[in-house]
C-alpha atoms as a PDB file:
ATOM      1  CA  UNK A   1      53.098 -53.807 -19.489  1.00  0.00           C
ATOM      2  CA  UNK A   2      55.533 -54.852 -16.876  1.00  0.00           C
ATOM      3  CA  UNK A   3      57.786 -51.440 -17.128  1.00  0.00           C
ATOM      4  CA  UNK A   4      54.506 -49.170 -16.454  1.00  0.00           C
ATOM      5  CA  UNK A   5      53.432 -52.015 -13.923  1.00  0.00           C
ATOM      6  CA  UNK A   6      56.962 -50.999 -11.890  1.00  0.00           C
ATOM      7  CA  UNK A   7      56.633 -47.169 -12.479  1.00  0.00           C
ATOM      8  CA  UNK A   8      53.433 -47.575 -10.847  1.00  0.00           C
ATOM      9  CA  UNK A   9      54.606 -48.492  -7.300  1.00  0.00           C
ATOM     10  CA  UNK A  10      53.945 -45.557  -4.993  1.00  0.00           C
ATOM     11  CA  UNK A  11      56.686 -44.283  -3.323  1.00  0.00           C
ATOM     12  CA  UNK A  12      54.733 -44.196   0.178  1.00  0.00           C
ATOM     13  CA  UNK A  13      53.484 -47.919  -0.088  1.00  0.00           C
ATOM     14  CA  UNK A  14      56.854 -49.103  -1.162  1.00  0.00           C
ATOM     15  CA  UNK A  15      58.717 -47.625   2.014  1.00  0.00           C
ATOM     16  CA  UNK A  16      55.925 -48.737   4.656  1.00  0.00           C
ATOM     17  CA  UNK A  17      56.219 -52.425   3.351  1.00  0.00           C
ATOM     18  CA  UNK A  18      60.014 -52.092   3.288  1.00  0.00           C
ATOM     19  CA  UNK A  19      60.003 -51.034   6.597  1.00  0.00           C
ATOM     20  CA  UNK A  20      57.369 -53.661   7.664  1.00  0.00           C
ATOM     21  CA  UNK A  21      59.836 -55.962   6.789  1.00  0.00           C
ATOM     22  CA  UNK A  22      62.186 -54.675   9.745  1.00  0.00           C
ATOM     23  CA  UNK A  23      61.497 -57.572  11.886  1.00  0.00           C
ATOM     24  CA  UNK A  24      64.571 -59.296  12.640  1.00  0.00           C
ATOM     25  CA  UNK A  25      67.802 -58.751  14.365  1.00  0.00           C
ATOM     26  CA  UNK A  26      71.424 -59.183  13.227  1.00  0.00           C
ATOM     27  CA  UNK A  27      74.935 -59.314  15.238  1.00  0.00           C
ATOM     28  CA  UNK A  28      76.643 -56.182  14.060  1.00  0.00           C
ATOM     29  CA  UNK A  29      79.666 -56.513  16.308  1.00  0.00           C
ATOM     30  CA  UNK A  30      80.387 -58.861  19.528  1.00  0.00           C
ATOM     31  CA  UNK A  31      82.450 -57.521  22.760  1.00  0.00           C
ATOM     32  CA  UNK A  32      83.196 -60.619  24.894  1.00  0.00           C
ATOM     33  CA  UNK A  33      79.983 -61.748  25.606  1.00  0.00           C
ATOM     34  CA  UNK A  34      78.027 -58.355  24.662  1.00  0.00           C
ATOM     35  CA  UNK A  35      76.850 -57.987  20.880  1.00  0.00           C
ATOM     36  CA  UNK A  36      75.321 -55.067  19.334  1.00  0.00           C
ATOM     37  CA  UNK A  37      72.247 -55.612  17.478  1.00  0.00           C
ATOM     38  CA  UNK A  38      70.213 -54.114  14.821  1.00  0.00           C
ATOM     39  CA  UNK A  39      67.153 -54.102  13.011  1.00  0.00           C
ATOM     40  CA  UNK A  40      67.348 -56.270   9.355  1.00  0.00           C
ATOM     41  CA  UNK A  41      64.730 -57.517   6.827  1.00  0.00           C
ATOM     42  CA  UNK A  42      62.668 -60.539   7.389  1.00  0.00           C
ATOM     43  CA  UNK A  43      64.509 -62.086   4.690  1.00  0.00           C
ATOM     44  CA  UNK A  44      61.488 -65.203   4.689  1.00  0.00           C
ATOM     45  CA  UNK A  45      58.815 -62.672   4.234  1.00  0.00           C
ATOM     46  CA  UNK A  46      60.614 -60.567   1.806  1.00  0.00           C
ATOM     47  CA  UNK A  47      59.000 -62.303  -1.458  1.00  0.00           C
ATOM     48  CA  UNK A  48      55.703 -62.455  -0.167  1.00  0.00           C
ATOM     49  CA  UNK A  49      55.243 -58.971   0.506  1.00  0.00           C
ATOM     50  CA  UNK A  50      57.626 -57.350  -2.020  1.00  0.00           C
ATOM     51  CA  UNK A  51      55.934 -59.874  -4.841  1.00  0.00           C
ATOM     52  CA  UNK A  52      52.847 -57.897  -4.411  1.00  0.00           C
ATOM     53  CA  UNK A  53      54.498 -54.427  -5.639  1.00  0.00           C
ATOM     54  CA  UNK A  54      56.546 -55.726  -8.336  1.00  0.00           C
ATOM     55  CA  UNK A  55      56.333 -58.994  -9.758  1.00  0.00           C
ATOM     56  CA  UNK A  56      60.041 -58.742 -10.964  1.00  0.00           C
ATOM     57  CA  UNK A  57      61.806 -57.298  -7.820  1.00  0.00           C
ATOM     58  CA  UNK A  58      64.725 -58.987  -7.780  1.00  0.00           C
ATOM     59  CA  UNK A  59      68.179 -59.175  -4.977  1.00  0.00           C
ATOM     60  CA  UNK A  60      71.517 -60.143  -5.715  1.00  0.00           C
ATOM     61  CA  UNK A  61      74.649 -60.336  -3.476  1.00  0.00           C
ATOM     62  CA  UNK A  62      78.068 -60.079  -4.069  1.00  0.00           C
ATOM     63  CA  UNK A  63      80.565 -60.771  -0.762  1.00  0.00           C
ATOM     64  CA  UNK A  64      83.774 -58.469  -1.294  1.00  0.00           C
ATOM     65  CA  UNK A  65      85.481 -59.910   1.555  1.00  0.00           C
ATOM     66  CA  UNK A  66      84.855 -63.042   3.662  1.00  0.00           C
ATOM     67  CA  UNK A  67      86.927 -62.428   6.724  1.00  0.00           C
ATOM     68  CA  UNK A  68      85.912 -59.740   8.540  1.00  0.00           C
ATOM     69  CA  UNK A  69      82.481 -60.330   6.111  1.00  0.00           C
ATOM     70  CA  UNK A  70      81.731 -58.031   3.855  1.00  0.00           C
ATOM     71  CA  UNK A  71      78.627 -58.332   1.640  1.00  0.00           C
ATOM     72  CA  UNK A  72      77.067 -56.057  -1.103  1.00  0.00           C
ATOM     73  CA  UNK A  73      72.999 -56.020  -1.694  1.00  0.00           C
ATOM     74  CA  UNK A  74      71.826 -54.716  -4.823  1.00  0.00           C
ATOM     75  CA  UNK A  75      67.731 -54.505  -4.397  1.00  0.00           C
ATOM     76  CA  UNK A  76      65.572 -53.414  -7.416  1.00  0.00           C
ATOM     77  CA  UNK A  77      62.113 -52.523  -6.628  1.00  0.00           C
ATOM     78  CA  UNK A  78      59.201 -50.472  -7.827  1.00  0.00           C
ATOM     79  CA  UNK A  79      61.574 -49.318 -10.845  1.00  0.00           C
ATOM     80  CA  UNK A  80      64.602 -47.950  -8.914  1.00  0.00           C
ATOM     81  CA  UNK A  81      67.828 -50.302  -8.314  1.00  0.00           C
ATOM     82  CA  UNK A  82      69.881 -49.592  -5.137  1.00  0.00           C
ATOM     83  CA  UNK A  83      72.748 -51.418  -3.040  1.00  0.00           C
ATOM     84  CA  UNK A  84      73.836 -51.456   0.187  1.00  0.00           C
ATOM     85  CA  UNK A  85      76.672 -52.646   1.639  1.00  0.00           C
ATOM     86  CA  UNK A  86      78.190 -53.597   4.810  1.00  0.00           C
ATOM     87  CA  UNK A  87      79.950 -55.973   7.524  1.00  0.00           C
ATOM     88  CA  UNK A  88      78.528 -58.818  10.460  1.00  0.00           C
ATOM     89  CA  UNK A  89      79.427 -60.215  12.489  1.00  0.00           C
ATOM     90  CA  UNK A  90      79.069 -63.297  10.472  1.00  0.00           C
ATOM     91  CA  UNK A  91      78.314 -63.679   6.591  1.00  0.00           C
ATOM     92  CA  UNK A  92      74.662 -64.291   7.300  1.00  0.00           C
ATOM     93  CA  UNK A  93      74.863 -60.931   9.973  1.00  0.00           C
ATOM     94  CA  UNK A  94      76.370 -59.076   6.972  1.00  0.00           C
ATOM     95  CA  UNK A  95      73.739 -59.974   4.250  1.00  0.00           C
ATOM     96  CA  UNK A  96      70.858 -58.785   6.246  1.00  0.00           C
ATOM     97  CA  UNK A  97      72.470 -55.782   7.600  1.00  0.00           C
ATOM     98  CA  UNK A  98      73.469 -54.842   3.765  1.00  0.00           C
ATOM     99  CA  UNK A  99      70.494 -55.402   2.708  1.00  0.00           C
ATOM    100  CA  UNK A 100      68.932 -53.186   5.033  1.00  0.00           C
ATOM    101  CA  UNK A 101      71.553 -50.756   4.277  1.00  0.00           C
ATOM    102  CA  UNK A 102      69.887 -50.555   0.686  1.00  0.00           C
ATOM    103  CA  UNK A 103      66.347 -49.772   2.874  1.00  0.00           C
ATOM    104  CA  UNK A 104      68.089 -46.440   3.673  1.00  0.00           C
ATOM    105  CA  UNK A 105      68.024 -45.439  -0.024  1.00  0.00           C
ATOM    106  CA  UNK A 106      64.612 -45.961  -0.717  1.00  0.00           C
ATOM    107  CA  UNK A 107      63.871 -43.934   2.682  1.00  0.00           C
ATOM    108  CA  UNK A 108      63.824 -46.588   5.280  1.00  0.00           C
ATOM    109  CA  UNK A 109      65.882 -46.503   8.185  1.00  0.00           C
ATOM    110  CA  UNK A 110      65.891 -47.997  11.716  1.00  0.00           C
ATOM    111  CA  UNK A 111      65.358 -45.532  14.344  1.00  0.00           C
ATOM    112  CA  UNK A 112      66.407 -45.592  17.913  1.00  0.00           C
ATOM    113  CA  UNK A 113      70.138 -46.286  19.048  1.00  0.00           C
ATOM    114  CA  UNK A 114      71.390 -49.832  18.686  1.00  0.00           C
ATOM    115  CA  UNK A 115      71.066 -51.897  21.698  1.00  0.00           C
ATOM    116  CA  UNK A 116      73.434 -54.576  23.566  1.00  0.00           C
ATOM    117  CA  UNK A 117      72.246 -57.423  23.899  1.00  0.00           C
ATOM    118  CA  UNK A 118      74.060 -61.202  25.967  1.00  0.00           C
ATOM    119  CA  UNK A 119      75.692 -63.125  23.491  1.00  0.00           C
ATOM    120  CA  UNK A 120      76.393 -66.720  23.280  1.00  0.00           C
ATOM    121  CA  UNK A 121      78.428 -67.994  20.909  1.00  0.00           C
ATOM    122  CA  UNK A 122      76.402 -71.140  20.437  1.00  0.00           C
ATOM    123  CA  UNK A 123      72.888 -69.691  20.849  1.00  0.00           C
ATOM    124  CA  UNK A 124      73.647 -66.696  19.818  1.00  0.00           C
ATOM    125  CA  UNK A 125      72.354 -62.795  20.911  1.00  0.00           C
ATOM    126  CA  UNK A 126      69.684 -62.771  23.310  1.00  0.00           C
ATOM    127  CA  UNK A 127      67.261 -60.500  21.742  1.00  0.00           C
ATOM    128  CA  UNK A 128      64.502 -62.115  23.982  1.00  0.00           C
ATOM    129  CA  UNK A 129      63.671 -58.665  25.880  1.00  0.00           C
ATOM    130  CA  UNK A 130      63.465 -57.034  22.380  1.00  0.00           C
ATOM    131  CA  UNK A 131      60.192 -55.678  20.590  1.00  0.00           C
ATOM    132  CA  UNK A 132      59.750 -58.690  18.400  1.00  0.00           C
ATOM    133  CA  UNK A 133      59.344 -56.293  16.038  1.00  0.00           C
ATOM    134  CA  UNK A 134      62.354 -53.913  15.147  1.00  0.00           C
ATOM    135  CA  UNK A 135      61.624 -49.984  15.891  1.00  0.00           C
ATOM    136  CA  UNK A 136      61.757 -48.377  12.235  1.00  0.00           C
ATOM    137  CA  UNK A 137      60.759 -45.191  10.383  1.00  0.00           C
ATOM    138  CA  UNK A 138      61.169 -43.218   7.223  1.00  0.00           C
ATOM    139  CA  UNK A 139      63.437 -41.025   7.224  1.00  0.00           C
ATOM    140  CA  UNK A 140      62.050 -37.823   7.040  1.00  0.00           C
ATOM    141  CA  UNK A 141      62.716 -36.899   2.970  1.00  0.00           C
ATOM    142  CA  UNK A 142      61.075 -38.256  -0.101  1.00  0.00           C
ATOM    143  CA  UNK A 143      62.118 -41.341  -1.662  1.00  0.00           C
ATOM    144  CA  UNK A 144      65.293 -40.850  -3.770  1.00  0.00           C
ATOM    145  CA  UNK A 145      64.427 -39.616  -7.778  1.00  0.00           C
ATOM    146  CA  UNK A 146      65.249 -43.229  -9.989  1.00  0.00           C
ATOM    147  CA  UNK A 147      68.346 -42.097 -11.574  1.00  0.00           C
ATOM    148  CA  UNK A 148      70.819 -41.879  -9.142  1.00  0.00           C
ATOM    149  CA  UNK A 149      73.048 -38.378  -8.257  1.00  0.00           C
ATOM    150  CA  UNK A 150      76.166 -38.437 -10.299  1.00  0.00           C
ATOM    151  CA  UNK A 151      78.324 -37.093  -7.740  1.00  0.00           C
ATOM    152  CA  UNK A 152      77.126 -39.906  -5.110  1.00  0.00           C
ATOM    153  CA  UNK A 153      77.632 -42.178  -8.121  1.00  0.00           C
ATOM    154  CA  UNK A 154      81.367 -41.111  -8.442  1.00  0.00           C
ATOM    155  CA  UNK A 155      81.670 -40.771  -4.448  1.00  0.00           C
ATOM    156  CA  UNK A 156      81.257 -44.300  -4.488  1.00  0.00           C
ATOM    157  CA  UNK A 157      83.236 -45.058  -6.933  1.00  0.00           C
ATOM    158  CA  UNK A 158      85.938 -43.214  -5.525  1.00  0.00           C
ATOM    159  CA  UNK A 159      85.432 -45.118  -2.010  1.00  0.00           C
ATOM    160  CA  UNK A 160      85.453 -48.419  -3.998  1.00  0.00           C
ATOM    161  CA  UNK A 161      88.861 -47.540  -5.939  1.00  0.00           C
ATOM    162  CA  UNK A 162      90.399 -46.840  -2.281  1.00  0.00           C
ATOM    163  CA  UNK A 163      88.913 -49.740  -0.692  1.00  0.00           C
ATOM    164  CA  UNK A 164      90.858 -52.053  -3.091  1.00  0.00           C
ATOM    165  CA  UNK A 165      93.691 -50.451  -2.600  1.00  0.00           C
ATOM    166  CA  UNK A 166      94.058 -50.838   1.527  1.00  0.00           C
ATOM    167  CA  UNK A 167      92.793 -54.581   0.086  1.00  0.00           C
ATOM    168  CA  UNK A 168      96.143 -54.549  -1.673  1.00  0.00           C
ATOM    169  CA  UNK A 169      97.913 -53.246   1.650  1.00  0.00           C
ATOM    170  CA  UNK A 170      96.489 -55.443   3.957  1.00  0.00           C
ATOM    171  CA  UNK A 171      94.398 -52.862   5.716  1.00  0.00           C
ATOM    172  CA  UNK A 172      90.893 -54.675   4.229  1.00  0.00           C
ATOM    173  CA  UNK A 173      89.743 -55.661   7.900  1.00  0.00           C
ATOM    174  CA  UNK A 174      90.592 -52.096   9.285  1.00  0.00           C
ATOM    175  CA  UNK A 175      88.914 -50.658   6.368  1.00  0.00           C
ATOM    176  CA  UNK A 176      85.377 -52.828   6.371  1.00  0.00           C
ATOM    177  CA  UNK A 177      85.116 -51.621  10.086  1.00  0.00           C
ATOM    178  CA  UNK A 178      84.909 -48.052   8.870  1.00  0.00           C
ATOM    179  CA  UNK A 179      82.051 -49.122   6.372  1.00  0.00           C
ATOM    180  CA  UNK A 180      79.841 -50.741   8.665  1.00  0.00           C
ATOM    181  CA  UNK A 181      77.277 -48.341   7.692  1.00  0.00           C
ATOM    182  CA  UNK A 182      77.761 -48.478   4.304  1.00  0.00           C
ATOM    183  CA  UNK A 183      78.936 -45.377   2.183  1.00  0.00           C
ATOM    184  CA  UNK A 184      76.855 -43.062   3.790  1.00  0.00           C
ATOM    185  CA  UNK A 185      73.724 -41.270   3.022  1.00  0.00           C
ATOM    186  CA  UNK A 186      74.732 -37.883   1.768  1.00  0.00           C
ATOM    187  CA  UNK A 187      77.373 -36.540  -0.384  1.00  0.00           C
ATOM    188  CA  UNK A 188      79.067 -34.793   2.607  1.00  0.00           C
ATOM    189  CA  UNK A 189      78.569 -37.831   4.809  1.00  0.00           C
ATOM    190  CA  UNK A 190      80.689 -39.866   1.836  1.00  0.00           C
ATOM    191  CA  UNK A 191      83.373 -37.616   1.935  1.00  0.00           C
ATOM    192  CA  UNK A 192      84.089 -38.159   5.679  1.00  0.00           C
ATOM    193  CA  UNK A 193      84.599 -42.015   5.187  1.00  0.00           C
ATOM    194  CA  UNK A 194      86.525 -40.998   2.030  1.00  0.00           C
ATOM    195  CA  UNK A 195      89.308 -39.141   4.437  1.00  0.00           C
ATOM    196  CA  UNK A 196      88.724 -41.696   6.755  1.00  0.00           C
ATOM    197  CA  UNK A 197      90.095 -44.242   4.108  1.00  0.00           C
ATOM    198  CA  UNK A 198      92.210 -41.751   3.518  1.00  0.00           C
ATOM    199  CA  UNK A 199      93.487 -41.351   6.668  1.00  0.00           C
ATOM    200  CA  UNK A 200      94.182 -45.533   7.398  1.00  0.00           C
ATOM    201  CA  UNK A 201      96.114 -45.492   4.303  1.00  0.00           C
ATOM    202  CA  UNK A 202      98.695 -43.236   5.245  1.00  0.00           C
ATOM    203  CA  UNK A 203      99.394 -44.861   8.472  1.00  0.00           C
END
C-alpha cells in the first residue's frame, strides 16, 4: 500500500540522501563584487534519488514576493510534509536556498560558516576553489515526529500574519532580509525574528 510504503522510510536513510543532495551552491547575498554562498540541493538529482524512498514525494513552490525574492518550498517525503522558506539573491538563488531550508526540518543542515566567494554579474559566483561537494551534516537530534508542534505551527503563523502586514507598510524588502534563514528552528529561535518583525514595524 502506498501509505505503509511512505511510513516505511527510515528516518536515518532519508536524512543521509537529503543531505547527499547538498551539492550545489546558491548566491545568498552579493556585496559589490563579493557574494556569499551556500550549500543547496542538486535540484537535477533530486528525483532520482528521492524517487527511490517514496515514489510520491512531491515539491511545490509558492514565491511570496518577487523583488527582493522570496520563495516558499513545501517538500513531502517519507510521510512527513515540511516547508522552508527564504530569500536569493535571485528567484532561482531563493528556490534552492528554501528548499534547503525545508532540509533543516527533516534534520539536515549545512555545516561550516558560509564562505565569500568573486562575483560576476554575468558569470556569476566563483565557487571554483569550493569542495564540489557542499560540507553538510545532521544536525545532531532525531528527525522531527510527523505531526508538527502546535506552538511552532502558530509561531509561524503569527510570523506570517506580521509579515503581511510590513507587506502592507512597505517594509516587505526590510522584512525578507530578516528571514533569510527562514523562521527558525526552535520555538525560542521564532520568537526572536517575531520581535525582530516586531521591532521594524514600529520604526
Amino acid at each position: 500500500m502506498p501509505d505503509a510504503a511512505r511510513d516505511a522510510v527510515d528516518p536515518t536513510t532519508l536524512r543521509e540522501n537529503l543531505r547527499g543532495l547538498l551539492s550545489a551552491w546558491a548566491v545568498a547575498e552579493v556585496r559589490g563584487d563579493q557574494a556569499r554562498v551556500l550549500p543547496v540541493p542538486d535540484l537535477d538529482a533530486l528525483d532520482a534519488r528521492l524517487s527511490v524512498l517514496d515514489s510520491q514525494w512531491s515539491l511545490s513552490w509558492a514565491c511570496d514576493a518577487i523583488s527582493p525574492p522570496l520563495i516558499r518550498a513545501r517538500l513531502s517525503v517519507g510521510g512527513a510534509v515540511r516547508e522552508g522558506l527564504s530569500g536569493g539573491h535571485t528567484l532561482e538563488d531563493a528556490k534552492k536556498l528554501a528548499l534547503a531550508d525545508a532540509f533543516r526540518y527533516f534534520g539536515v543542515a549545512s555545516a561550516g560558516e558560509s564562505p565569500w566567494v568573486e562575483y560576476d554579474p554575468d558569470d556569476g559566483p566563483n565557487v571554483s576553489e569550493l569542495d564540489s561537494a557542499a560540507p553538510a551534516a545532521p544536525i545532531a537530534r532525531p528527525l522531527p515526529a510527523q505531526t508538527r508542534d502546535p506552538q511552532m505551527d502558530k509561531a509561524r503563523a503569527h510570523i506570517e500574519t506580521l509579515l503581511e502586514q510590513l507587506r502592507s507598510d512597505g517594509k516587505g524588502g526590510a522584512a525578507m532580509k530578516l528571514l533569510l534563514r527562514g523562521y527558525g528552528e526552535t520555538l525560542d529561535e521564532s520568537r526572536a525574528i517575531y520581535k525582530e518583525l516586531q521591532a521594524l514595524q514600529r520604526h
